[in-house]
PDB file of N, CA and C in Angstrom:
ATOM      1  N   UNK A   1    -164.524 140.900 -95.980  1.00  0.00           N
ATOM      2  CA  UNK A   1    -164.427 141.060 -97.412  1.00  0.00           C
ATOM      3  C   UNK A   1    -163.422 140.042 -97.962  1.00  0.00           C
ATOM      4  N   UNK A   2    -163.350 139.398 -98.788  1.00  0.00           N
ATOM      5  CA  UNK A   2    -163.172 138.802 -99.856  1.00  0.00           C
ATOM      6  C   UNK A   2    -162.265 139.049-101.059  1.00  0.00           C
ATOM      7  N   UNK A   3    -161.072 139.106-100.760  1.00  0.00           N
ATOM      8  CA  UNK A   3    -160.085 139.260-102.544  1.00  0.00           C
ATOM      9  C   UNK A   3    -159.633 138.043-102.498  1.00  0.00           C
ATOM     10  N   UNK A   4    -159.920 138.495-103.843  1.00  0.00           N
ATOM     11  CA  UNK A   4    -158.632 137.136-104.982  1.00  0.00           C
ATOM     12  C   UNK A   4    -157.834 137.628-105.569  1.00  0.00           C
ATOM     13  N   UNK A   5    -156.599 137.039-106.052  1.00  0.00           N
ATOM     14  CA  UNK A   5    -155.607 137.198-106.573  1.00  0.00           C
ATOM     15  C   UNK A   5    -155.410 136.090-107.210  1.00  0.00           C
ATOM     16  N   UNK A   6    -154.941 136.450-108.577  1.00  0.00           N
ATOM     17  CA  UNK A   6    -154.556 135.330-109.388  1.00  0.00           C
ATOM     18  C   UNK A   6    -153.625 135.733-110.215  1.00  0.00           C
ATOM     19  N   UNK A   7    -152.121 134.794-110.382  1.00  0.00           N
ATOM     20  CA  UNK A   7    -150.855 135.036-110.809  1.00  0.00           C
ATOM     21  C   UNK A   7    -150.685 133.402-111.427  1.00  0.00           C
ATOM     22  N   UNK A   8    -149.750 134.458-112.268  1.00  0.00           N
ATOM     23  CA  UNK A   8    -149.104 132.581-112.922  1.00  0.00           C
ATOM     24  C   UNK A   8    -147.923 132.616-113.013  1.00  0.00           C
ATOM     25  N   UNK A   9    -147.271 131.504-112.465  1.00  0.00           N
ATOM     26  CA  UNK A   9    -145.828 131.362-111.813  1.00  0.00           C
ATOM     27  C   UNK A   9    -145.375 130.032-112.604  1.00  0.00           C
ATOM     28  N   UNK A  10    -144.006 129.675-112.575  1.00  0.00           N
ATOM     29  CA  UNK A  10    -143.507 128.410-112.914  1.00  0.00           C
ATOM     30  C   UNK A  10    -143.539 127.695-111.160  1.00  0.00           C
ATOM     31  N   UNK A  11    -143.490 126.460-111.752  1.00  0.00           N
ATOM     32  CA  UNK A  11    -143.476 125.962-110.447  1.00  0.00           C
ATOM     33  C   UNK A  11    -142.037 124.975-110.377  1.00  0.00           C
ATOM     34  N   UNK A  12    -140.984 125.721-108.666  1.00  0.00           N
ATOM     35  CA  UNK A  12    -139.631 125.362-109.033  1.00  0.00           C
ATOM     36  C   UNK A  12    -139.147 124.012-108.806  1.00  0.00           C
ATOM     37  N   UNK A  13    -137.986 123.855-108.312  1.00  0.00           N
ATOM     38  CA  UNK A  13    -137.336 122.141-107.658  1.00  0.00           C
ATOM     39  C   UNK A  13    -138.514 122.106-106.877  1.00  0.00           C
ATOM     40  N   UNK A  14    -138.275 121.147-106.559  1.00  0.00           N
ATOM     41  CA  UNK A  14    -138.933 120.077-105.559  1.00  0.00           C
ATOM     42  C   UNK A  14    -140.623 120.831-105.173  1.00  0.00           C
ATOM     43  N   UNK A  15    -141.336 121.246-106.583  1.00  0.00           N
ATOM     44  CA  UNK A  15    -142.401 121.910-106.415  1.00  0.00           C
ATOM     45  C   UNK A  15    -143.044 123.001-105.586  1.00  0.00           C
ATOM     46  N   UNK A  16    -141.738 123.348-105.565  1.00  0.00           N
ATOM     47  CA  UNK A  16    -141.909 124.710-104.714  1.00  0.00           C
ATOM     48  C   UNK A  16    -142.755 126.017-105.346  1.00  0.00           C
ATOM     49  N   UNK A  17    -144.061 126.967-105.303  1.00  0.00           N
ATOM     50  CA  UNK A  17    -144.382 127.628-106.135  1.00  0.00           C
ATOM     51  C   UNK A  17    -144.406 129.160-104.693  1.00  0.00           C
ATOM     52  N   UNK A  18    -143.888 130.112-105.478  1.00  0.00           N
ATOM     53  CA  UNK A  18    -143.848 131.263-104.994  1.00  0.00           C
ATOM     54  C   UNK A  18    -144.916 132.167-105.000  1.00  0.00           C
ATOM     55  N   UNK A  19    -145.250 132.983-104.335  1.00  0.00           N
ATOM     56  CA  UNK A  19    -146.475 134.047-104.314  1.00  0.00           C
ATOM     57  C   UNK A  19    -145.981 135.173-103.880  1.00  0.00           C
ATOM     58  N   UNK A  20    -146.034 136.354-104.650  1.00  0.00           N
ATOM     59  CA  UNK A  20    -145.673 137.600-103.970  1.00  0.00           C
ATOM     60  C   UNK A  20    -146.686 138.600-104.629  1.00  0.00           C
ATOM     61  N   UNK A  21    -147.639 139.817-103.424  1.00  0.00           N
ATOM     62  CA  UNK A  21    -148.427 140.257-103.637  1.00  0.00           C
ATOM     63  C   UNK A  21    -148.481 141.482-102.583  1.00  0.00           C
ATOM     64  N   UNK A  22    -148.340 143.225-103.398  1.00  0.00           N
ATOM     65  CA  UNK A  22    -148.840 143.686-101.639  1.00  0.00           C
ATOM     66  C   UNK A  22    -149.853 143.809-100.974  1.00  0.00           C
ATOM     67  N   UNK A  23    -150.934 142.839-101.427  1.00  0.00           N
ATOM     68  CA  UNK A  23    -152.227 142.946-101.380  1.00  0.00           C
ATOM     69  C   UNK A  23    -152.440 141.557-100.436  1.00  0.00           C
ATOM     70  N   UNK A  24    -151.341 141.049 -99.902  1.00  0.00           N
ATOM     71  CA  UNK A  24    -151.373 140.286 -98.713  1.00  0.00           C
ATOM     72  C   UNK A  24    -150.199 140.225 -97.789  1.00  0.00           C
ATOM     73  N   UNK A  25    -151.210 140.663 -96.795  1.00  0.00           N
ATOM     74  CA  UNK A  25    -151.024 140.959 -95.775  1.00  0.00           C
ATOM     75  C   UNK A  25    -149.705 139.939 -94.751  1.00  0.00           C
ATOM     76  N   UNK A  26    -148.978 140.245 -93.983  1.00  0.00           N
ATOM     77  CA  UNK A  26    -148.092 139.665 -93.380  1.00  0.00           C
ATOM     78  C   UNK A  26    -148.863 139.240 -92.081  1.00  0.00           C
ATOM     79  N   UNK A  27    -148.837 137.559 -91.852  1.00  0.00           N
ATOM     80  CA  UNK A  27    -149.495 137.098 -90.901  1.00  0.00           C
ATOM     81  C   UNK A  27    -150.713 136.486 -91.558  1.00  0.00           C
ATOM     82  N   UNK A  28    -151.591 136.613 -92.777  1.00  0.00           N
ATOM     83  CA  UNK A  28    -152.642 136.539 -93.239  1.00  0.00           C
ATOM     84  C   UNK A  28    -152.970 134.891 -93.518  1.00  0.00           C
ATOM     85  N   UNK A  29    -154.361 134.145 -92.943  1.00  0.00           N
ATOM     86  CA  UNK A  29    -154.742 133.176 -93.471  1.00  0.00           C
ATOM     87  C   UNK A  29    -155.160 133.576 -94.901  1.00  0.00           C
ATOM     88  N   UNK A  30    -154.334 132.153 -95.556  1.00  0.00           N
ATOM     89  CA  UNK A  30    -154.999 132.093 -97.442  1.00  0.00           C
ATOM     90  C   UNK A  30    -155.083 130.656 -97.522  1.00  0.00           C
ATOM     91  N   UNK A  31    -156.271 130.759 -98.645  1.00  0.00           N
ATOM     92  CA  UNK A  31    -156.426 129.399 -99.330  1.00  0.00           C
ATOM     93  C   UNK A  31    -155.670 129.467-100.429  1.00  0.00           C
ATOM     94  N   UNK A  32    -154.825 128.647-100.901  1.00  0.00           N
ATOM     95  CA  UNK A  32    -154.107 128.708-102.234  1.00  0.00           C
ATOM     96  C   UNK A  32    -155.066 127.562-103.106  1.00  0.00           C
ATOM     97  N   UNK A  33    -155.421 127.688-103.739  1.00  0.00           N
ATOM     98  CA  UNK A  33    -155.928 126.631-104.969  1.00  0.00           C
ATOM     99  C   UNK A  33    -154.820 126.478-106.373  1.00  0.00           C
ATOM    100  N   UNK A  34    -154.247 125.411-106.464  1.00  0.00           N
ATOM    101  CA  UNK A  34    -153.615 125.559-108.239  1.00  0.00           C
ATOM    102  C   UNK A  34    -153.904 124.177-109.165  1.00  0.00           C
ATOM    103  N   UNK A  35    -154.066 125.069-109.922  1.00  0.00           N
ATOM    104  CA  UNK A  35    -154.842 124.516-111.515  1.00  0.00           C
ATOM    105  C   UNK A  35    -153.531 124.350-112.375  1.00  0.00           C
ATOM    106  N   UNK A  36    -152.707 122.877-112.654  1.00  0.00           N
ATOM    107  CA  UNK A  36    -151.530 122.923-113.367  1.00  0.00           C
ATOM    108  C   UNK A  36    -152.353 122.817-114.967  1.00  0.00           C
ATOM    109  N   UNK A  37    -151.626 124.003-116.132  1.00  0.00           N
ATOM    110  CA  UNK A  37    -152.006 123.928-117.015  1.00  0.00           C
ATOM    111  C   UNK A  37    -151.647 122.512-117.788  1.00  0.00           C
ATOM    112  N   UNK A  38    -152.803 121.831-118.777  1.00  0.00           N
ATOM    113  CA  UNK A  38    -151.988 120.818-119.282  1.00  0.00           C
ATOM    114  C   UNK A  38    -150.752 120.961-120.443  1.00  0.00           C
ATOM    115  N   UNK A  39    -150.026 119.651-120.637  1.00  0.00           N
ATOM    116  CA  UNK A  39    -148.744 119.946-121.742  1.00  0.00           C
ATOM    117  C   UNK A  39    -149.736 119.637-122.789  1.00  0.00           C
ATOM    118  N   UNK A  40    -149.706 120.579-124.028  1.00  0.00           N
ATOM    119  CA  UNK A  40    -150.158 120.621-125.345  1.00  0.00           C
ATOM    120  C   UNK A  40    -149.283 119.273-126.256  1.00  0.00           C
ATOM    121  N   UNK A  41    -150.888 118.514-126.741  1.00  0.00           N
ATOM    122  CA  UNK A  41    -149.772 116.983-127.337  1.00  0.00           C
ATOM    123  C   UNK A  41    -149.759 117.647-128.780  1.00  0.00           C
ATOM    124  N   UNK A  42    -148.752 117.422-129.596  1.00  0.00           N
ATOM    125  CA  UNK A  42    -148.635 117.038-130.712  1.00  0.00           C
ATOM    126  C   UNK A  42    -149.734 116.197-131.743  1.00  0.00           C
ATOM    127  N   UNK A  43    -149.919 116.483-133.080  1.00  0.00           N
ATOM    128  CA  UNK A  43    -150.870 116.139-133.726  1.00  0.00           C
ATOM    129  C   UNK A  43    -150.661 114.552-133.440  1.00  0.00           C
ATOM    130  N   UNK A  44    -149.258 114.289-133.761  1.00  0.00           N
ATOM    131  CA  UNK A  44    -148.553 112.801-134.349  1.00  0.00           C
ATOM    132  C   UNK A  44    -149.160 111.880-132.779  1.00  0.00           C
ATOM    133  N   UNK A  45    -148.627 112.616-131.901  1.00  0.00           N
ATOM    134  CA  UNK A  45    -149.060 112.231-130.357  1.00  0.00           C
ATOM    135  C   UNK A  45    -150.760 111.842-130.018  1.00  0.00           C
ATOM    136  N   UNK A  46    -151.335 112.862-130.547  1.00  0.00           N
ATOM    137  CA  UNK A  46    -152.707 112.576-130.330  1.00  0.00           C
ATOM    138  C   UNK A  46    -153.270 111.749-131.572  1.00  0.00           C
ATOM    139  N   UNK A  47    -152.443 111.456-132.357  1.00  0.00           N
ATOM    140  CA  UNK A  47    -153.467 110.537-133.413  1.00  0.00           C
ATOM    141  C   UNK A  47    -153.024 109.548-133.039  1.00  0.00           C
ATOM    142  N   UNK A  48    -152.042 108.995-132.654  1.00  0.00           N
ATOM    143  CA  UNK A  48    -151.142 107.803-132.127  1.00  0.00           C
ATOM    144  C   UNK A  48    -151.539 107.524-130.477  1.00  0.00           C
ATOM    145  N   UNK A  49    -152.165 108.174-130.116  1.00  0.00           N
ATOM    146  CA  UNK A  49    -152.488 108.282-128.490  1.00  0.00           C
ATOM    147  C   UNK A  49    -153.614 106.795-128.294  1.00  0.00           C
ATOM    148  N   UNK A  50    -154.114 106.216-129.356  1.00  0.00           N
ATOM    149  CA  UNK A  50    -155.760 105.307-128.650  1.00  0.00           C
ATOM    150  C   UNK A  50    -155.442 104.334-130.224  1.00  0.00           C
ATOM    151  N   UNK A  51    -155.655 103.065-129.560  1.00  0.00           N
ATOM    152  CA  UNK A  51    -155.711 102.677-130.705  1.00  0.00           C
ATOM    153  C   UNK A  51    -156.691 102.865-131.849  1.00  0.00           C
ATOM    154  N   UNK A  52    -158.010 103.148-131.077  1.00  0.00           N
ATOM    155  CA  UNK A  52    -159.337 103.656-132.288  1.00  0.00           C
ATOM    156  C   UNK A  52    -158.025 104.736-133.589  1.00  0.00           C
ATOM    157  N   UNK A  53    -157.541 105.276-132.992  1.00  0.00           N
ATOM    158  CA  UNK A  53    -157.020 106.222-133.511  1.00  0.00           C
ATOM    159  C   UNK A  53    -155.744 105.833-134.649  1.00  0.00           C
ATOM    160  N   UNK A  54    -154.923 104.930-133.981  1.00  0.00           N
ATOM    161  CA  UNK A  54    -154.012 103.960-135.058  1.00  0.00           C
ATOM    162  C   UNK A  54    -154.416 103.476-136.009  1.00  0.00           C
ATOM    163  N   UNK A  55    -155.915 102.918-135.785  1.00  0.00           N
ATOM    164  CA  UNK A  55    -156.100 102.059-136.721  1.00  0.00           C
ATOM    165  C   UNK A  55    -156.739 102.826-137.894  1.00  0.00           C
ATOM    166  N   UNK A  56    -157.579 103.769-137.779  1.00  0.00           N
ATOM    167  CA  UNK A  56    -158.188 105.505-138.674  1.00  0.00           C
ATOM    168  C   UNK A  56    -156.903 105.669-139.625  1.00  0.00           C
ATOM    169  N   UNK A  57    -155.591 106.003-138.552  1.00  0.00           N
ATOM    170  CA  UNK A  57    -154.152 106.667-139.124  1.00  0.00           C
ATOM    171  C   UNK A  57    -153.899 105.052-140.585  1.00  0.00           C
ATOM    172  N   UNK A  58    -153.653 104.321-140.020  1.00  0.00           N
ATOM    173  CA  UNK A  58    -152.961 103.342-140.463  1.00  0.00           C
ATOM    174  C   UNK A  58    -153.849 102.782-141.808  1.00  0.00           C
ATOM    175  N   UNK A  59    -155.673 103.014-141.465  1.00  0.00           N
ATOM    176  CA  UNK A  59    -156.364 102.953-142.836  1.00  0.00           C
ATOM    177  C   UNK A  59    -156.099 103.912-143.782  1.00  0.00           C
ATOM    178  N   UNK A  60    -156.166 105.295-143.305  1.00  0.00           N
ATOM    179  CA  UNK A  60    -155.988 106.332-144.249  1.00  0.00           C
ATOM    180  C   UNK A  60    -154.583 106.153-145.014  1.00  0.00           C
ATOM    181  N   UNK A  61    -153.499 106.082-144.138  1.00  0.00           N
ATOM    182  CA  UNK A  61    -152.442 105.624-145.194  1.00  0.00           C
ATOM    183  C   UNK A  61    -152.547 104.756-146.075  1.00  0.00           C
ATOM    184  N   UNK A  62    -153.069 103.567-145.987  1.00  0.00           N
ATOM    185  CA  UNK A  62    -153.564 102.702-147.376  1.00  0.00           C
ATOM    186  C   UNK A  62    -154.542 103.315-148.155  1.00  0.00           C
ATOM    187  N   UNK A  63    -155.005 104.090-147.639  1.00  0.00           N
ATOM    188  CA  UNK A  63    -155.985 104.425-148.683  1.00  0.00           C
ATOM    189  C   UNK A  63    -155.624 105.588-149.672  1.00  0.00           C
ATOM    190  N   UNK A  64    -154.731 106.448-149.032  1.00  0.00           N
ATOM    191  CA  UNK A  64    -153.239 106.940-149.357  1.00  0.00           C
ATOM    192  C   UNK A  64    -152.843 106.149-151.326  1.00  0.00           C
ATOM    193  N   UNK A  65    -152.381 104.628-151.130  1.00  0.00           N
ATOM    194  CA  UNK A  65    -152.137 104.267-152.251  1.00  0.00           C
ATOM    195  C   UNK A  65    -152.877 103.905-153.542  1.00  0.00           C
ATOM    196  N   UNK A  66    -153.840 104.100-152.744  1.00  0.00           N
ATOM    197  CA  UNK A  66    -155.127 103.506-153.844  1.00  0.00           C
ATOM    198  C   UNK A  66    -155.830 104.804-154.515  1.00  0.00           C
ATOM    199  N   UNK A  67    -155.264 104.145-155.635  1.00  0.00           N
ATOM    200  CA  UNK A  67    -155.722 105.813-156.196  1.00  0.00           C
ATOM    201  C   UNK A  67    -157.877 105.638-156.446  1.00  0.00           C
ATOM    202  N   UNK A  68    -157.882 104.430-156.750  1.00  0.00           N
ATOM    203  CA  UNK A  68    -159.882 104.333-156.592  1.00  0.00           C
ATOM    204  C   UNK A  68    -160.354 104.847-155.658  1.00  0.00           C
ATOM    205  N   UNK A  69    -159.779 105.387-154.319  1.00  0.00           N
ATOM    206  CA  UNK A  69    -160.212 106.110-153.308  1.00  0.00           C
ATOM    207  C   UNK A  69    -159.927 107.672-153.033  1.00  0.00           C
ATOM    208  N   UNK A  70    -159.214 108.011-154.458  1.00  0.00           N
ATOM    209  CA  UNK A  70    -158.996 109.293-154.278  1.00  0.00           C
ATOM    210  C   UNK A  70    -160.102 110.085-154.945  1.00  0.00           C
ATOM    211  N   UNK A  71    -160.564 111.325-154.349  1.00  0.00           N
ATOM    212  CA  UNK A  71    -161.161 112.036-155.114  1.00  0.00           C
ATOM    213  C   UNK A  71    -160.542 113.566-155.741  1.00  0.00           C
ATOM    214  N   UNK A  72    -160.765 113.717-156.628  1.00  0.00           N
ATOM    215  CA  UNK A  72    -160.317 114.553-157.432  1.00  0.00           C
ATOM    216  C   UNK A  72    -160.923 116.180-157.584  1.00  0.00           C
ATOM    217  N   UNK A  73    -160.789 117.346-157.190  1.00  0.00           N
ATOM    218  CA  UNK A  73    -161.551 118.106-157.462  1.00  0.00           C
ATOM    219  C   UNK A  73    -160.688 119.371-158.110  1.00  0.00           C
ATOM    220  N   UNK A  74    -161.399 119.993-159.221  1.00  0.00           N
ATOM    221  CA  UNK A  74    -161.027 121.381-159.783  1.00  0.00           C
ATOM    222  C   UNK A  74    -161.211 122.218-158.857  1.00  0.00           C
ATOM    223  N   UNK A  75    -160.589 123.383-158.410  1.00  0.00           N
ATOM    224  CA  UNK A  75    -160.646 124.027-157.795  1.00  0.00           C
ATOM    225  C   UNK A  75    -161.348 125.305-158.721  1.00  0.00           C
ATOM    226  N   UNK A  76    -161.039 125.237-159.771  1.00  0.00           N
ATOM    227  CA  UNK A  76    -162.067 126.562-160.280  1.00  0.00           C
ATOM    228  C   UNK A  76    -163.470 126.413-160.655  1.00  0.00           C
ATOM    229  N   UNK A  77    -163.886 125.111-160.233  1.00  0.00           N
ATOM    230  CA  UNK A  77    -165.322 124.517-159.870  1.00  0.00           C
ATOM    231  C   UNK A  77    -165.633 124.963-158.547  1.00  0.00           C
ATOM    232  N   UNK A  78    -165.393 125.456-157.670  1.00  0.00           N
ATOM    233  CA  UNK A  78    -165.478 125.356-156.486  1.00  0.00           C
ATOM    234  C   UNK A  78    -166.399 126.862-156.437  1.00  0.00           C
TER     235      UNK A  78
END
């Protein structure tokens, strides 16, 4: 038979990650598998991340000054 266990731990110095369970056994073969969650980027980070992306950021700010590119809407039209 077949269990899994799945826990989420920090992982310490020198990547040390701990497991404690009484649902394993002393002496026991295990497969450990770990999945590091990714770090969450920032908006500023991910628009700034590619240049495709600088150059989008860096148009919209000019377009920012130009008021012929703004559009205007009533909101009690809506």
């Amino acid at each position: 038979m077949i269990t899994g266990i799945k826990q989420k731990t920090i992982v310490g110095e020198v990547g040390k990650i701990e497991i404690s369970s009484p649902q394993l056994p002393s002496g026991a073969l295990v497969d450990v598998i770990v999945f590091v969650e990714p770090e969450e980027q920032d908006a500023t980070e991910y628009l700034l991340s590619t240049e495709a992306n600088r150059q989008h950021l860096s148009k919209a700010l000019q377009d920012l000054g130009d008021p012929s590119k703004h559009t205007l809407i009533n909101l009690a039209d809506l």
